[in-house]
Protein backbone atom coordinates (compact mmCIF):
# COMPACT_ATOMS: atom_id res chain seq x y z
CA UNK A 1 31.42 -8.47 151.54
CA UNK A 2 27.78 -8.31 151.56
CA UNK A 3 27.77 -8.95 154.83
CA UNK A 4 29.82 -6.47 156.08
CA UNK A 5 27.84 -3.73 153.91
CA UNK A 6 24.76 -4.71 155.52
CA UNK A 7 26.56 -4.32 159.50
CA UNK A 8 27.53 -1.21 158.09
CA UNK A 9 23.99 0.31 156.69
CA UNK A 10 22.78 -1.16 159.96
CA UNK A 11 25.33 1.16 162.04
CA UNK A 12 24.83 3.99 159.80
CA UNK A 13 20.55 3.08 160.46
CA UNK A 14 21.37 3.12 164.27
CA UNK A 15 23.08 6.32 164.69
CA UNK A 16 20.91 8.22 162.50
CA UNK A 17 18.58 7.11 164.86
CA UNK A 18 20.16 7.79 168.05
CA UNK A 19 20.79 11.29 166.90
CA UNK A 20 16.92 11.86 166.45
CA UNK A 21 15.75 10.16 170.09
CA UNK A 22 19.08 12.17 171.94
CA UNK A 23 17.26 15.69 169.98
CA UNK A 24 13.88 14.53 171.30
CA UNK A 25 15.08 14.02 174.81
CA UNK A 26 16.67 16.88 175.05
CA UNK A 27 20.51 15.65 174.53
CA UNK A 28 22.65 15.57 171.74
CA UNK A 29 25.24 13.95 170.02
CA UNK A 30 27.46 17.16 169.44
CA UNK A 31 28.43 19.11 172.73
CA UNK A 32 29.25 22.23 170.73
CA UNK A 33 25.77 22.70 169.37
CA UNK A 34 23.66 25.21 171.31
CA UNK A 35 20.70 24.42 172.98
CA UNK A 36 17.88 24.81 171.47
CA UNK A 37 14.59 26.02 173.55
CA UNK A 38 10.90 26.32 171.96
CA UNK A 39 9.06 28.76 172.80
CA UNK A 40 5.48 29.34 171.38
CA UNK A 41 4.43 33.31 172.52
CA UNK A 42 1.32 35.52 171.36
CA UNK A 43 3.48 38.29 169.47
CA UNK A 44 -0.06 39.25 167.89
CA UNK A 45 -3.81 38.81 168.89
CA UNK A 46 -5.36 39.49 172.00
CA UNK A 47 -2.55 38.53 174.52
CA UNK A 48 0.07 40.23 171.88
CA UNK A 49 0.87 42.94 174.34
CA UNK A 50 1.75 40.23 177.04
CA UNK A 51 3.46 38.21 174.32
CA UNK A 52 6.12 40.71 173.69
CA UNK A 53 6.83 41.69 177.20
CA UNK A 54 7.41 37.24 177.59
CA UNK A 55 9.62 37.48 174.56
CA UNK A 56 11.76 40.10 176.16
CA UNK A 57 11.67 38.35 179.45
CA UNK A 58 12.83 35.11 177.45
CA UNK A 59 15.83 37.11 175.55
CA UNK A 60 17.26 38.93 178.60
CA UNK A 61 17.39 35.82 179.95
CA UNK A 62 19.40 34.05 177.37
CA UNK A 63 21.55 37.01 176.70
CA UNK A 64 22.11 36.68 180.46
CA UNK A 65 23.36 33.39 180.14
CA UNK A 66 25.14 33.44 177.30
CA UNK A 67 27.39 36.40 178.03
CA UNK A 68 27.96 34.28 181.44
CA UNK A 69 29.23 31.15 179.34
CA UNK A 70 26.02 29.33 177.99
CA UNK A 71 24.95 26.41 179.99
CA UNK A 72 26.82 23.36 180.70
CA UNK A 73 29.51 25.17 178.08
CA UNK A 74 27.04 26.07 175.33
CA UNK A 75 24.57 28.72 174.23
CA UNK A 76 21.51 28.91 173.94
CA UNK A 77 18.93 29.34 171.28
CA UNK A 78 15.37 30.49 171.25
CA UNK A 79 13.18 29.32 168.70
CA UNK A 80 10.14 31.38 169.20
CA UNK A 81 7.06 30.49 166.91
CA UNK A 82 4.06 33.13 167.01
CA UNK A 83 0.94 31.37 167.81
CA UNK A 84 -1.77 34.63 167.59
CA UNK A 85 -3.37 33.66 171.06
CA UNK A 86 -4.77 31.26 169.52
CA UNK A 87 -5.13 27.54 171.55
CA UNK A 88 -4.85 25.80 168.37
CA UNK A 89 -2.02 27.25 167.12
CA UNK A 90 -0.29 26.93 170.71
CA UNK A 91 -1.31 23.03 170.07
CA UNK A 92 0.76 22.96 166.78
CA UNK A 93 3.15 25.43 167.73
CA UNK A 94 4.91 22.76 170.22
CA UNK A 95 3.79 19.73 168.15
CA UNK A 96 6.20 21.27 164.93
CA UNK A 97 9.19 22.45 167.76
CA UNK A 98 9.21 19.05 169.47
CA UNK A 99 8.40 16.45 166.42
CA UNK A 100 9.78 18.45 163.74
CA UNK A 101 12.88 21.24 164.97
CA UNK A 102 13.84 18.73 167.69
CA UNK A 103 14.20 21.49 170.33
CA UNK A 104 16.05 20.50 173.86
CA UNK A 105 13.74 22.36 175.98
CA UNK A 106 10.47 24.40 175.99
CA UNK A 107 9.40 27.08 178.17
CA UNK A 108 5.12 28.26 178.31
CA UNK A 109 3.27 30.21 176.67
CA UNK A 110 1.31 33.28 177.73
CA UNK A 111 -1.89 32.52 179.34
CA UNK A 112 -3.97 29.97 181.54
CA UNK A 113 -6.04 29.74 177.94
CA UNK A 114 -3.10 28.53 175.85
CA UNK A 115 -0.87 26.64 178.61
CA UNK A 116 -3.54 24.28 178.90
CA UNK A 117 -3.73 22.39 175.67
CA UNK A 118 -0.02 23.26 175.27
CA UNK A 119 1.29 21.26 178.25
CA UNK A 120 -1.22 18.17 177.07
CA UNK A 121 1.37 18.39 174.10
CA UNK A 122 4.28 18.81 175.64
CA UNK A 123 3.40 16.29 178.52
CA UNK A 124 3.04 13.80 175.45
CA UNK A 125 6.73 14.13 174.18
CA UNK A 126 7.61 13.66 178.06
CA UNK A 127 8.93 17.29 178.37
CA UNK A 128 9.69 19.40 180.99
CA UNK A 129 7.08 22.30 180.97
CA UNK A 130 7.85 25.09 182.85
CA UNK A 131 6.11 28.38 182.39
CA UNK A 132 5.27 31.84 184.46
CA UNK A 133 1.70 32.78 183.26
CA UNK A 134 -0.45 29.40 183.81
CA UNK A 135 -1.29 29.68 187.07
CA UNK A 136 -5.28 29.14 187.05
CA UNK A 137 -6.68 25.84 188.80
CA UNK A 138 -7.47 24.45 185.52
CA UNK A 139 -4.09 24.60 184.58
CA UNK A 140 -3.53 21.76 186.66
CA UNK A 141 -6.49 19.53 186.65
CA UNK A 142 -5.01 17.15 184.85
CA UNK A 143 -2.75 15.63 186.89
CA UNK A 144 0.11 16.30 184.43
CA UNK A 145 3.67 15.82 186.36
CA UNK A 146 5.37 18.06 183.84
CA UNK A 147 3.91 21.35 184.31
CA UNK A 148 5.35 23.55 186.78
CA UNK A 149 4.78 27.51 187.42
CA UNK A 150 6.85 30.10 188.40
CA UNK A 151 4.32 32.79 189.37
CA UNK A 152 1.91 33.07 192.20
CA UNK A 153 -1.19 30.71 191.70
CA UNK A 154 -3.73 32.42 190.25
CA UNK A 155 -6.78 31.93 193.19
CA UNK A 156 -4.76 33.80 195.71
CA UNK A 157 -4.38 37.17 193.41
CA UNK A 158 -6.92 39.23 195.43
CA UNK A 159 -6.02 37.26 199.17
CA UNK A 160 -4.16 40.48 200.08
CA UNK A 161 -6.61 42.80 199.18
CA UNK A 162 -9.27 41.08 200.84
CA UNK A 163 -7.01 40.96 204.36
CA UNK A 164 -6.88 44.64 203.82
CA UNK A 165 -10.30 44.80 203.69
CA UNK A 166 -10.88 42.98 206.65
CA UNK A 167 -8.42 44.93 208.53
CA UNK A 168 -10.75 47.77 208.60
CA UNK A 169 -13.79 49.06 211.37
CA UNK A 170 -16.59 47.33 210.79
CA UNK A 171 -17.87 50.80 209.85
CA UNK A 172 -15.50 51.93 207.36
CA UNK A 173 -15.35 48.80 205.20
CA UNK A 174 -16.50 49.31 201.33
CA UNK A 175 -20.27 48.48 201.03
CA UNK A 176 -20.81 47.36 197.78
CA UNK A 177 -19.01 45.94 195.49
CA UNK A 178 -19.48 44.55 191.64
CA UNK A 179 -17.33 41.90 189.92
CA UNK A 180 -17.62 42.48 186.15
CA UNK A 181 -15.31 39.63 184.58
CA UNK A 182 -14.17 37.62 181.59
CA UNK A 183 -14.81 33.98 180.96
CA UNK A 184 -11.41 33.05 181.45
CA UNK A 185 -9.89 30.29 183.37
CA UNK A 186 -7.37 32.92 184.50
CA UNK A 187 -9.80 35.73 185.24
CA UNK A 188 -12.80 33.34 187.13
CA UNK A 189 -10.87 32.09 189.43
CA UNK A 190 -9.56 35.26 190.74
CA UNK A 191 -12.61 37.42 190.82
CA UNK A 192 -15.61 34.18 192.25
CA UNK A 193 -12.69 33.67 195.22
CA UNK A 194 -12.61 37.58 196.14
CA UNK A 195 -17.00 37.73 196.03
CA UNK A 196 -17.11 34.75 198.48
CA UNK A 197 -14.58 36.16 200.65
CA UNK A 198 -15.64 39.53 200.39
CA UNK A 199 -19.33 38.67 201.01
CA UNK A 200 -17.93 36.65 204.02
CA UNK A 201 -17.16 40.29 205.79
CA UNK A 202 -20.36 41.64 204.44
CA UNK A 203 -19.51 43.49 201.38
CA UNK A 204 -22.92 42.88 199.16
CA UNK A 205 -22.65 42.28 196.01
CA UNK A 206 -24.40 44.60 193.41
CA UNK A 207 -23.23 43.40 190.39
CA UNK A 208 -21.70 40.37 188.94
CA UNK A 209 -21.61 39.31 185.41
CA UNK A 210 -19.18 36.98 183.27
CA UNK A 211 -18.72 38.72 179.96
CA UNK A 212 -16.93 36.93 176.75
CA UNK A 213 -13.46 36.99 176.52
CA UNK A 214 -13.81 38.12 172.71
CA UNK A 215 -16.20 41.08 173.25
CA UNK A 216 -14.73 44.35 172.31
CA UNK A 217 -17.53 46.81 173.28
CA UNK A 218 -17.16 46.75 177.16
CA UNK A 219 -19.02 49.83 177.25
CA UNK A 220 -22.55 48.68 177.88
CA UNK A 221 -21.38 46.39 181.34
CA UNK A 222 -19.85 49.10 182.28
CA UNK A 223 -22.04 51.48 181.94
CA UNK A 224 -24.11 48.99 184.33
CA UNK A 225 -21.53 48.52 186.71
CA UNK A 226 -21.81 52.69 187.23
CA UNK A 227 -25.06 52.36 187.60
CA UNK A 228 -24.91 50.74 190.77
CA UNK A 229 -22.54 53.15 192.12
CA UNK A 230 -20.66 50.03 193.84
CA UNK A 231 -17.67 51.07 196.73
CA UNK A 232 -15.50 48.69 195.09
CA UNK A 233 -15.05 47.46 191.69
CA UNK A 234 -13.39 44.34 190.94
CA UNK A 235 -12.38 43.54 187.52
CA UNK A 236 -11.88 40.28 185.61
CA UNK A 237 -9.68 41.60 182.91
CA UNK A 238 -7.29 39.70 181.28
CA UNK A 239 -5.15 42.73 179.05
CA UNK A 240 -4.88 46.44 179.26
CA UNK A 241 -7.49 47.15 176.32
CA UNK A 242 -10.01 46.09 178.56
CA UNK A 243 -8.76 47.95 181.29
CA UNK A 244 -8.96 50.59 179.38
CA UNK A 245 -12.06 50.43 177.98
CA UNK A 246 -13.81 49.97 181.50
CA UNK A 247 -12.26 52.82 183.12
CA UNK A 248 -12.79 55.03 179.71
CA UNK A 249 -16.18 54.24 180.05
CA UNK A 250 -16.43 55.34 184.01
CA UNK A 251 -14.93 58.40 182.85
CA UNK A 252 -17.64 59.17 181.08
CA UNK A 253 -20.43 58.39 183.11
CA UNK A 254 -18.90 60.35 186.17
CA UNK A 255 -18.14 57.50 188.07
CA UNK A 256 -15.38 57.13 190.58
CA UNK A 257 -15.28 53.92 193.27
CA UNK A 258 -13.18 54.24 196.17
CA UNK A 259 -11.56 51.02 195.02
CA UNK A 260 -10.60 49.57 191.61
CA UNK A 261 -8.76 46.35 191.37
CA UNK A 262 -8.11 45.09 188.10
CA UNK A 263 -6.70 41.50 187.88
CA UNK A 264 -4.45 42.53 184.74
CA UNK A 265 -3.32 45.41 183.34
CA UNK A 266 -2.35 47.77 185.26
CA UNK A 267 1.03 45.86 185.74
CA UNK A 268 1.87 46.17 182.07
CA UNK A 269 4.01 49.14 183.25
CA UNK A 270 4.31 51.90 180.38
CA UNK A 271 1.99 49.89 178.02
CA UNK A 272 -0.74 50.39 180.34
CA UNK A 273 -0.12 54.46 181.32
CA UNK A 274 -0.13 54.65 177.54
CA UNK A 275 -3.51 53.60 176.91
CA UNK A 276 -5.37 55.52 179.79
CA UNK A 277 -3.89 58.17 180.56
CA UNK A 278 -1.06 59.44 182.89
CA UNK A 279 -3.54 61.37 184.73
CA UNK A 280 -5.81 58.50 184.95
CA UNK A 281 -3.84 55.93 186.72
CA UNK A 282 -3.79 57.48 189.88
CA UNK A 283 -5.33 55.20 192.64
CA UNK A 284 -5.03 51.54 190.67
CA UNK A 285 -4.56 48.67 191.39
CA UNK A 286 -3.30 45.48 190.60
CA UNK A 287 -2.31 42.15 192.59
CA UNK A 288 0.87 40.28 191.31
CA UNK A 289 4.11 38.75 192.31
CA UNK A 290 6.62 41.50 191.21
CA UNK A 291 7.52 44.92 189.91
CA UNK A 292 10.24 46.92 188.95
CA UNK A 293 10.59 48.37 192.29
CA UNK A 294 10.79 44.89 193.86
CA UNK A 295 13.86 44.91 196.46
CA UNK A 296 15.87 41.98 195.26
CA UNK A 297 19.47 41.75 194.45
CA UNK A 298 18.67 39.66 191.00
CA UNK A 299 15.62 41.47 189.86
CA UNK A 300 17.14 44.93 190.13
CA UNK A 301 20.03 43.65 188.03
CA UNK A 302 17.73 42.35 185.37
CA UNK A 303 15.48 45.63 185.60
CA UNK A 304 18.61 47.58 184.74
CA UNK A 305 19.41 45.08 181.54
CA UNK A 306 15.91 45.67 180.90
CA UNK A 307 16.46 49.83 180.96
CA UNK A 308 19.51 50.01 179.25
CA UNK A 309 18.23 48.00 176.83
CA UNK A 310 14.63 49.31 176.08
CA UNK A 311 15.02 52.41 178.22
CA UNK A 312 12.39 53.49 180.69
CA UNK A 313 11.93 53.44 184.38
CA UNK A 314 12.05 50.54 186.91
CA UNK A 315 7.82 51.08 187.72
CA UNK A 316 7.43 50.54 183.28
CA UNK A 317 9.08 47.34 183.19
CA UNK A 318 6.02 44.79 182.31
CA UNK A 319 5.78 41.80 185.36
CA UNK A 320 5.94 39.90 182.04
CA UNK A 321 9.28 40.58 181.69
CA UNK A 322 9.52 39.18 185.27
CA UNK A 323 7.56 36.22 185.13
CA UNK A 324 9.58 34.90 181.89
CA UNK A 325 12.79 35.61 183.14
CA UNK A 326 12.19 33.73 186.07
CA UNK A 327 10.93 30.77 183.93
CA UNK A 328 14.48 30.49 182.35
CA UNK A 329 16.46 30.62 185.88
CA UNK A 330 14.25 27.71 186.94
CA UNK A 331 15.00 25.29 184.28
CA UNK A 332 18.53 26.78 184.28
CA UNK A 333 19.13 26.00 187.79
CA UNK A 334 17.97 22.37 187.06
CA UNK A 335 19.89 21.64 184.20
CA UNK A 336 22.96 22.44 186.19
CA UNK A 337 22.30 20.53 188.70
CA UNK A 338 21.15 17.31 186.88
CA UNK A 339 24.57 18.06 184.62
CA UNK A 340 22.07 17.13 181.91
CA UNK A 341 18.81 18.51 179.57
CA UNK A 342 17.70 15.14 180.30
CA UNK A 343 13.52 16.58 180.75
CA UNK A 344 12.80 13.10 182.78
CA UNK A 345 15.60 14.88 185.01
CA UNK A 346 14.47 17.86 185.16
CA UNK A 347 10.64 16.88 186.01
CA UNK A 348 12.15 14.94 189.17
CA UNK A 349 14.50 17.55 190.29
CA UNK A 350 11.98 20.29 190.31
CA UNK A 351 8.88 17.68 192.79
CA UNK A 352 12.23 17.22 194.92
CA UNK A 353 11.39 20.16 197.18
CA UNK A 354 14.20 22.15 196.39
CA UNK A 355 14.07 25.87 196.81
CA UNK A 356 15.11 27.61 193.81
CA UNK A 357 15.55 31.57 193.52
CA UNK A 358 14.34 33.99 190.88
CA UNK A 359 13.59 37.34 190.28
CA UNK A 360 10.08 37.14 191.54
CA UNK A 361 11.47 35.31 194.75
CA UNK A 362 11.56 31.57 195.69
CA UNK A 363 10.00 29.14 193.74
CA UNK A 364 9.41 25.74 195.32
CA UNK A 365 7.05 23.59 194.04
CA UNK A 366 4.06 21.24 195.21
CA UNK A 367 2.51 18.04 194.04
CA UNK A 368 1.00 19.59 191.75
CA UNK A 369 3.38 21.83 190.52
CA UNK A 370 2.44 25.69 192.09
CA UNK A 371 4.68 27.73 193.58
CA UNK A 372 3.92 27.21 197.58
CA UNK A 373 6.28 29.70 198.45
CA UNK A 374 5.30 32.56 195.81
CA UNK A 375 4.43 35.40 198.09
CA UNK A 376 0.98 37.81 196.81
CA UNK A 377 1.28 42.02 196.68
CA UNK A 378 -1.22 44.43 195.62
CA UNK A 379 0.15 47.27 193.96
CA UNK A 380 -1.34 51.00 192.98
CA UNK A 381 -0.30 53.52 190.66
CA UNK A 382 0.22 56.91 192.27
CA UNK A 383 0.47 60.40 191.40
CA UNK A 384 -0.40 61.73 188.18
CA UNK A 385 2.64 60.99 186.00
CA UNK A 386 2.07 57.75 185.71
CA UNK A 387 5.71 57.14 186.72
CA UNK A 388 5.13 55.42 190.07
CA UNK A 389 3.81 51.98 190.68
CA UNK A 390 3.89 51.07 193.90
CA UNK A 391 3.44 47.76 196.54
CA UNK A 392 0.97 48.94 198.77
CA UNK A 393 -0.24 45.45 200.50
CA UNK A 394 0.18 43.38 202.47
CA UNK A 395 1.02 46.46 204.97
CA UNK A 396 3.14 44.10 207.32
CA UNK A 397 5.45 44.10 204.66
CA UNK A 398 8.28 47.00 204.87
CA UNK A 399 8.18 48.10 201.17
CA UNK A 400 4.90 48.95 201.36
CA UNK A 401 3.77 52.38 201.25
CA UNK A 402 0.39 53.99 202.03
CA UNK A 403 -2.09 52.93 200.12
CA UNK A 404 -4.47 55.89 198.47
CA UNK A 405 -8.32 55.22 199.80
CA UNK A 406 -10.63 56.58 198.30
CA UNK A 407 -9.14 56.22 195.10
CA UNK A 408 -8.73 59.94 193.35
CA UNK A 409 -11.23 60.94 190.67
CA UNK A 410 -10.17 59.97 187.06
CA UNK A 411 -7.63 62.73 185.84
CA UNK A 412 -7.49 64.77 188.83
């Protein structure tokens, strides 16, 4: 009798057990239970503005699916913890939804800043880690085999605004140029890539400065940008308030360059025209992977679930919105085809060289886990009602329209 209590207790020991390693790795012992994806998003804090446009990115995307029959038969279920954009909060934000709520799957986090430690986490639980706003070289140095992004890589932001550059005469090329810019392993990498290549076709540099990423008083660098009355301004920026506060600033010192790129921003759709300005938006731009005008079959469809949802136009949907949705396709696409949320599966599947498609386009993914085949656009906001975001480079492609150069004076 004892005996058989103890094989029992020992069976009960074993299954209790199993249940918690099938949770960890992303199975589970009941087929009907949805599956669970952890999500750790900056729905307050610097990046907050980004945050929410990923968290409506994420939830299109599920209601997608799961008005189209779940995955492999179930639903699915985000459980979305607010981190505050902070990098140790992103840290325990994935440490309590792998160790503690057991989640199948994870998806990134907003940021080059937070995806870094949080993939070092995830990487340690042996999960998949896919994610749309990591893009920056150091989001890769460490070798990890579990990180993968969706979105353009971060160095070649400005390539197509450079090429347009160099497209010009000789003598009608910008003269100057200054490259104001955060210290952040997103912003850097953009902005020290454009100077060198820019230099390369003689555009001098008059002004270049790496600001903190914390500083909320922009107005004193930019007042010193003006100063120099560069051609071009290039801007390191990672959000629209400091957008904003660089061209509120220009504004008031009467200062107007023919050109002003802003790394981020400007593509926040309506959350940027809210903050400077309908009138002031004329002539910006912004490189990126998408927008709400992009022609393609899926991302139309999920810009109008996006409208009739939130309202708005297709040039005020945030590339956000974009950049998550596409996250969820990608580990969608995998799971199907594994039949499984096994994550080792996953992780193989997606360094197979298979071409997956997304709303931003294809996604196909190197050694190191970029998106080779992402394809880079510059895109300017024109007119005055702050309505129409347009592509504008590269020019060979057929969606692009004339680009506006010199850029109009703010408000006019």
């Amino acid at each position: 009798m004892k005996g058989h209590l103890r094989r029992l207790l020992a069976a009960g020991a074993m299954a209790g057990l199993l249940g918690v390693v099938l949770a960890a790795c992303g199975g589970s012992p009941t087929s009907t239970k949805p599956i669970t994806i952890g999500i750790s998003l900056s729905l307050s804090g610097d990046f907050s503005a980004d945050g929410q446009g990923y968290q409506r990115g994420y939830e299109l995307w599920a209601s997608y699916v799961n008005a189209h029959g779940g995955i492999l038969g179930r639903k699915v279920k985000l459980d979305i913890l607010s981190d505050a954009s902070s990098p140790t909060q992103v840290d325990t934000n994935y440490t309590t939804l792998i160790s503690s709520d057991h989640v199948n799957l994870v998806f990134g986090p907003f940021s080059t800043l937070l995806t870094v430690p949080a993939s070092k986490v995830v990487n340690r639980f042996g999960y998949a880690f896919v994610e749309g706003a990591g893009g920056a070289p150091s989001a890769f140095a460490n070798g990890l085999k579990s990180i993968f992004d969706v979105s353009l890589p971060v160095a070649d932001y400005m390539v197509p605004f450079v090429n347009w550059i160099k497209s010009m005469p000789a003598s009608k090329r910008p003269k100057t140029a200054a490259y104001p810019t955060s210290n952040d392993p997103f912003t850097e990498p953009v902005i020290e890539k454009a100077k060198t290549l820019l230099q390369a076709l003689g555009v001098r540099t008059v002004y270049s400065t790496v600001f903190p990423a914390e500083d909320t008083d922009y107005a004193p660098i930019a007042q010193d940008v003006a100063a120099q009355k560069p051609d071009i301004v290039v801007l390191g920026s990672v959000d629209v308030p400091t957008v904003s506060a660089f061209m509120q600033a220009f504004e008031q010192d009467h200062f107007s360059p023919k050109a002003f790129v802003a790394a981020a921003g400007p593509d926040q759709g309506a959350a940027f025209v809210s903050a400077v300005g309908a009138a002031n938006t004329d002539g910006v731009m912004v490189p990126g992977g998408w927008s709400g005008t992009y022609k393609n079959a899926e991302s139309k469809a999920m810009v109008n679930s996006y409208i009739a949802k939130y309202g708005g136009t297709p040039a005020g949907v945030n590339a956000d919105v974009a950049e998550a949705y596409s996250v969820g396709q990608v580990v969608e696409a995998a799971v199907k085809h594994n039949n499984s949320l096994s994550n080792a599966k996953i992780i193989s599947y997606l360094h197979s060289g298979v071409t997956l498609n997304s709303v931003q386009g294809p996604v196909h993914f190197d050694s190191k886990g970029e998106n080779g085949s992402a394809v880079g656009f510059i895109f300017q906001w024109q007119g005055t009602t702050g309505t129409k975001f347009s592509q504008v480079l590269p020019t060979s492609d057929p969606s692009s329209v004339k680009i506006l150069y010199p850029k109009p004076n703010w408000g006019s």
